[in-house]
Protein backbone atom coordinates (compact mmCIF):
# COMPACT_ATOMS: atom_id res chain seq x y z
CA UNK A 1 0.00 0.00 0.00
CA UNK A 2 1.32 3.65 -1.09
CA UNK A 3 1.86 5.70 2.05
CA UNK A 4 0.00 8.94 1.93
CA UNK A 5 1.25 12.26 2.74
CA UNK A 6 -0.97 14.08 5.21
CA UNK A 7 -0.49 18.13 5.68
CA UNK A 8 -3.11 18.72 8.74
CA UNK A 9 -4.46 22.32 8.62
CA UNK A 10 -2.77 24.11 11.51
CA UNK A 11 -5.61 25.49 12.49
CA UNK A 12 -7.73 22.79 13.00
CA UNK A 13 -4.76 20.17 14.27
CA UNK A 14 -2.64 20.75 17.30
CA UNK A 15 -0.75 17.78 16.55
CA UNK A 16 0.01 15.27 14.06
CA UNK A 17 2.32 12.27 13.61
CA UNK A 18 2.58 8.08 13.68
CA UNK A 19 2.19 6.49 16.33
CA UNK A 20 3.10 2.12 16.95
CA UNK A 21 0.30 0.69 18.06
CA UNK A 22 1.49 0.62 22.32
CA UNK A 23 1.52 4.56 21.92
CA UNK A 24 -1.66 5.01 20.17
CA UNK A 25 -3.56 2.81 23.16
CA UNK A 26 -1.77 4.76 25.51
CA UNK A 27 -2.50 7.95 23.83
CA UNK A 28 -6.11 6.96 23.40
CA UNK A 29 -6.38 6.17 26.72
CA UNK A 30 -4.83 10.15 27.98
CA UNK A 31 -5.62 12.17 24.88
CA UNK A 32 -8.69 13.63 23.66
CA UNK A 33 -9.40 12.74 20.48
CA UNK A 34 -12.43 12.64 18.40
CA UNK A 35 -15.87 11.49 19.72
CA UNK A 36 -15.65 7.94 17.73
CA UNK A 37 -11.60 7.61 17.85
CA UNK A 38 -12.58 4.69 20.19
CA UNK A 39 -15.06 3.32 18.25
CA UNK A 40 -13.12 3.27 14.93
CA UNK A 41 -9.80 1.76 16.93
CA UNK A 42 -12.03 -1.23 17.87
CA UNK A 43 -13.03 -1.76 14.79
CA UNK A 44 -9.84 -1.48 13.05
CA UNK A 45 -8.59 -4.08 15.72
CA UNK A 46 -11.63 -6.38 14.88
CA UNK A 47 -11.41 -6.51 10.79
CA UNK A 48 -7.56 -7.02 11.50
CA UNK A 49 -8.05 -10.27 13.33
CA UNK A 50 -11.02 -11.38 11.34
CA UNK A 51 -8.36 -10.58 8.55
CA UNK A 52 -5.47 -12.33 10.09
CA UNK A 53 -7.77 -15.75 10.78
CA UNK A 54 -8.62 -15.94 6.90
């Protein structure tokens, strides 16, 4: 998969950058993020081990 360049307007994004996986469920877990940043981690996490049993 092509990575994707991302330029965040600085006015609507006090920070951006990659995180592994450890610091994004730590950061979820401290941050505030969007209302369904929660929602769409779990389901990431779901299709990619319903993904990973096929």
């Amino acid at each position: 998969m092509p990575e994707v360049m991302v330029a965040p307007d600085p006015d609507e994004v006090a920070w951006h950058g990659r995180l592994t996986e450890a610091e994004l469920r730590s950061a979820l877990a401290e941050w505030r993020f969007t209302p369904d940043s929660h929602e769409v981690f779990g389901r990431y996490l779901a299709f990619r081990t319903a993904t990973a049993r096929s």
